[in-house]
C-alpha atoms as a PDB file:
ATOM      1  CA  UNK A   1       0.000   0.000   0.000  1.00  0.00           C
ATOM      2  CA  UNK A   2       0.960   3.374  -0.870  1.00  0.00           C
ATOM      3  CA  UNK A   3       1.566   6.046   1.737  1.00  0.00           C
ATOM      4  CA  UNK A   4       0.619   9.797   1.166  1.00  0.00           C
ATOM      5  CA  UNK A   5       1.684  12.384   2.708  1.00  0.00           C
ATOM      6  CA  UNK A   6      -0.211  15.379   3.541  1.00  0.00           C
ATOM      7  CA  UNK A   7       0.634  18.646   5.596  1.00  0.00           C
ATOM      8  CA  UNK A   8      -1.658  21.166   7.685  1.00  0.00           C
ATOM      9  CA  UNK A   9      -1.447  24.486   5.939  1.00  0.00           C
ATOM     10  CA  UNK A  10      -3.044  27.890   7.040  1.00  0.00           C
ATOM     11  CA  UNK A  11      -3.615  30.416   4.479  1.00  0.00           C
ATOM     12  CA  UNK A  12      -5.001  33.813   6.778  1.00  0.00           C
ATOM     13  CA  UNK A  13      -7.777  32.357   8.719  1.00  0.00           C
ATOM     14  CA  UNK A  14      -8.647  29.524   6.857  1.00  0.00           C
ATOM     15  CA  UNK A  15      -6.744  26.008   7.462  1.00  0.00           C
ATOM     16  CA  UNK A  16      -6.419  23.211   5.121  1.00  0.00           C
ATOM     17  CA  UNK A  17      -5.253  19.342   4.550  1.00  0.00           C
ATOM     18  CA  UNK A  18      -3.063  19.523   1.848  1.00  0.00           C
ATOM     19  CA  UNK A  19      -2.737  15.842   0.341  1.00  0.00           C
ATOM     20  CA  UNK A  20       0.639  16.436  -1.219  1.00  0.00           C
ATOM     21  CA  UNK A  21       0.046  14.221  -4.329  1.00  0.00           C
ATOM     22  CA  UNK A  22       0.064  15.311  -8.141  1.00  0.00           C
ATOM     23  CA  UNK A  23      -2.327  16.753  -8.539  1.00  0.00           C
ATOM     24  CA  UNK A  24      -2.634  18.435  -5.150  1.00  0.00           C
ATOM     25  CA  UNK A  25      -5.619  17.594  -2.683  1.00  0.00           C
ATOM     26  CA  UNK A  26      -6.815  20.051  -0.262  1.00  0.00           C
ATOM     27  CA  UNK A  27      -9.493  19.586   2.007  1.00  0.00           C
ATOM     28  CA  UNK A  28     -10.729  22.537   4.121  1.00  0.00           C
ATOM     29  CA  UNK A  29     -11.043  21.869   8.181  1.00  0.00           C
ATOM     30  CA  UNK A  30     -11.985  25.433   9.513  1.00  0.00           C
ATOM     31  CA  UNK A  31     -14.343  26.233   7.255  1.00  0.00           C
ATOM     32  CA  UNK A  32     -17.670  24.920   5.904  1.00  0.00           C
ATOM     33  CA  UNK A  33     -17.542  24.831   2.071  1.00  0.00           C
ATOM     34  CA  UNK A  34     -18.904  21.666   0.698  1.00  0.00           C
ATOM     35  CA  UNK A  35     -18.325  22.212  -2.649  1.00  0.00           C
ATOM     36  CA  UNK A  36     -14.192  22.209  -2.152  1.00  0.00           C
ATOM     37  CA  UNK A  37     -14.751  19.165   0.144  1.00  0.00           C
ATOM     38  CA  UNK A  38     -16.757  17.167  -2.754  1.00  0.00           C
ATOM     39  CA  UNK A  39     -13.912  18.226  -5.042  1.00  0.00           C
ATOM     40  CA  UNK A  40     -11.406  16.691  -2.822  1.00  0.00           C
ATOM     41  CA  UNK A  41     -13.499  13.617  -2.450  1.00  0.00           C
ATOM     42  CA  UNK A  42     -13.522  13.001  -6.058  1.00  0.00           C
ATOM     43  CA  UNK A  43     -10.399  13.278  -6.489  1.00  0.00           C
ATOM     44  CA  UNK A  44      -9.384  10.531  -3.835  1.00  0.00           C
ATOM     45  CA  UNK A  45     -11.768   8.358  -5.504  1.00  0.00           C
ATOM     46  CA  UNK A  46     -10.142   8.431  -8.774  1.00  0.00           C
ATOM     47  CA  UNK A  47      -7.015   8.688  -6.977  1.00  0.00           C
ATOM     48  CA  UNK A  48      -7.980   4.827  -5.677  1.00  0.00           C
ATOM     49  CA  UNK A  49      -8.946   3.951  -9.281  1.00  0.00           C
ATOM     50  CA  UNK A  50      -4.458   3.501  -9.741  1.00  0.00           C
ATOM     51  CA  UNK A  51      -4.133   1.609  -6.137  1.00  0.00           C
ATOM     52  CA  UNK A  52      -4.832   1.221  -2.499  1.00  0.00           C
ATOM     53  CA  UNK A  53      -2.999   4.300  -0.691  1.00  0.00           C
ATOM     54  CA  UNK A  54      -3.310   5.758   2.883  1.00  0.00           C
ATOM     55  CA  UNK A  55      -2.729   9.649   4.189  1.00  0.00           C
ATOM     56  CA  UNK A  56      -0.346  10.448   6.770  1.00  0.00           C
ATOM     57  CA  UNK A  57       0.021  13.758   8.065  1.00  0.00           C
ATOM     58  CA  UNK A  58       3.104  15.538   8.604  1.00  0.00           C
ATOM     59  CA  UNK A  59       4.506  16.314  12.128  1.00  0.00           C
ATOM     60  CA  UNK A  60       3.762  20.037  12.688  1.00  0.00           C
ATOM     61  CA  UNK A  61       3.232  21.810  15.681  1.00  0.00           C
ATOM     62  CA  UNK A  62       0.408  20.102  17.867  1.00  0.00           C
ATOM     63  CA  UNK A  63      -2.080  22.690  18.200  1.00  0.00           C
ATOM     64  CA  UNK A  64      -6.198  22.073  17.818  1.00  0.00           C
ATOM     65  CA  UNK A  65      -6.044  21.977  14.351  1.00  0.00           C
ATOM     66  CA  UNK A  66      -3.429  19.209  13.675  1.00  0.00           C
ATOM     67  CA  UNK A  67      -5.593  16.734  16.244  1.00  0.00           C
ATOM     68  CA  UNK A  68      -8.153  17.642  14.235  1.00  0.00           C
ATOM     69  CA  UNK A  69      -6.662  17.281  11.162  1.00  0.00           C
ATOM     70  CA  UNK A  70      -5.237  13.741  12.328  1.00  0.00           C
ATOM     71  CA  UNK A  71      -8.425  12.733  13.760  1.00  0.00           C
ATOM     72  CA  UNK A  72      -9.574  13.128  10.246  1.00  0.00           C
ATOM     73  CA  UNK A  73      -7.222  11.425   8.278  1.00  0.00           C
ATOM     74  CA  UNK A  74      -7.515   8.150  10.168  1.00  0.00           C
ATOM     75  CA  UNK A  75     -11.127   8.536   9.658  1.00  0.00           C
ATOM     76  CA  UNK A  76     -10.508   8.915   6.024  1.00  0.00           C
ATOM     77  CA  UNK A  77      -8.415   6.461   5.634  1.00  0.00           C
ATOM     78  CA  UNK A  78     -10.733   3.889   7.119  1.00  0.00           C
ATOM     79  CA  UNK A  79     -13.528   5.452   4.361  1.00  0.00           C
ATOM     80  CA  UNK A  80     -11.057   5.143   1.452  1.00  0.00           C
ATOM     81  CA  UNK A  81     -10.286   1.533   2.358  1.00  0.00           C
ATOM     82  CA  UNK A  82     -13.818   0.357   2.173  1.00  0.00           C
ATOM     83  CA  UNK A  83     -14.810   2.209  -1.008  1.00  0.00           C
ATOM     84  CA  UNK A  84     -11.082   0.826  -2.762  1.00  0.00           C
ATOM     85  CA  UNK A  85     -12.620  -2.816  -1.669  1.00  0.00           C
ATOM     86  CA  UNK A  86     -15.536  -2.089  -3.377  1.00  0.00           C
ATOM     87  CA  UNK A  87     -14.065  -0.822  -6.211  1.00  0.00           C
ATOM     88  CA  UNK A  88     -11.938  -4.036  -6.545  1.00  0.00           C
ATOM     89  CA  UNK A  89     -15.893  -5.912  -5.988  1.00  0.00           C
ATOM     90  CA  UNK A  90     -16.985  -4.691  -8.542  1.00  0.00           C
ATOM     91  CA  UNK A  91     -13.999  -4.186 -10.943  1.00  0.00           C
ATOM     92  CA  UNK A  92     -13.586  -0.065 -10.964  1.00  0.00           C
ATOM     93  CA  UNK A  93      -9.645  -0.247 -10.852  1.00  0.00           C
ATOM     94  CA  UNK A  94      -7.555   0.380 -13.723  1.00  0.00           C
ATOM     95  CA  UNK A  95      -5.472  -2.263 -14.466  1.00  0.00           C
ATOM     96  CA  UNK A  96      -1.745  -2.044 -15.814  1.00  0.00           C
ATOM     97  CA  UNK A  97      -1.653  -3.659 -19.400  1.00  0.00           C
ATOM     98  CA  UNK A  98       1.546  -5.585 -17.979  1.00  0.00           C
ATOM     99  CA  UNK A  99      -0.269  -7.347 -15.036  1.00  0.00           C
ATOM    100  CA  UNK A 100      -3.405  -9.021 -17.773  1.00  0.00           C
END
């Protein structure tokens, strides 16, 4: 399995998950906009499409927002897990050419 790593960025008032993948994910934690956090959910599901992978967040300094942040990562991951065994269920994944 694949390991991601993300970071906890704050950008004036506003702090973020930034899933430091190409093409960068970021997930808003201090603020309610459901439209960037469907974004960033589609993206992780066709992120899954290529292979299994898990978040890990970067050490930074341990203030409210990075238990937060962790607390929602783990939860996350658990979420991505079920929907990649799913995926493999019901044959979603893209297969490498190579591996048929």
């Amino acid at each position: 399995m694949e390991i991601i790593e993300a970071e906890l960025v704050t950008i004036e008032d506003s702090c973020f998950i930034d899933i430091l993948d190409e093409p960068k994910i970021s997930i808003p934690i201090s603020n309610d906009d459901p439209n960037a956090v469907k974004s960033a959910f589609n993206s992780l599901i066709e992120r899954l499409q290529k292979g299994e992978f898990s978040i890990s967040l970067k050490d930074a300094e341990k203030d409210l927002f990075y238990h937060v942040a962790k607390e929602y990562l783990e939860q996350l991951n658990g979420e991505l897990l079920d929907v990649y065994h799913e995926m493999e269920q019901y044959d979603f994944l893209v297969r490498d050419t190579e591996e048929s």
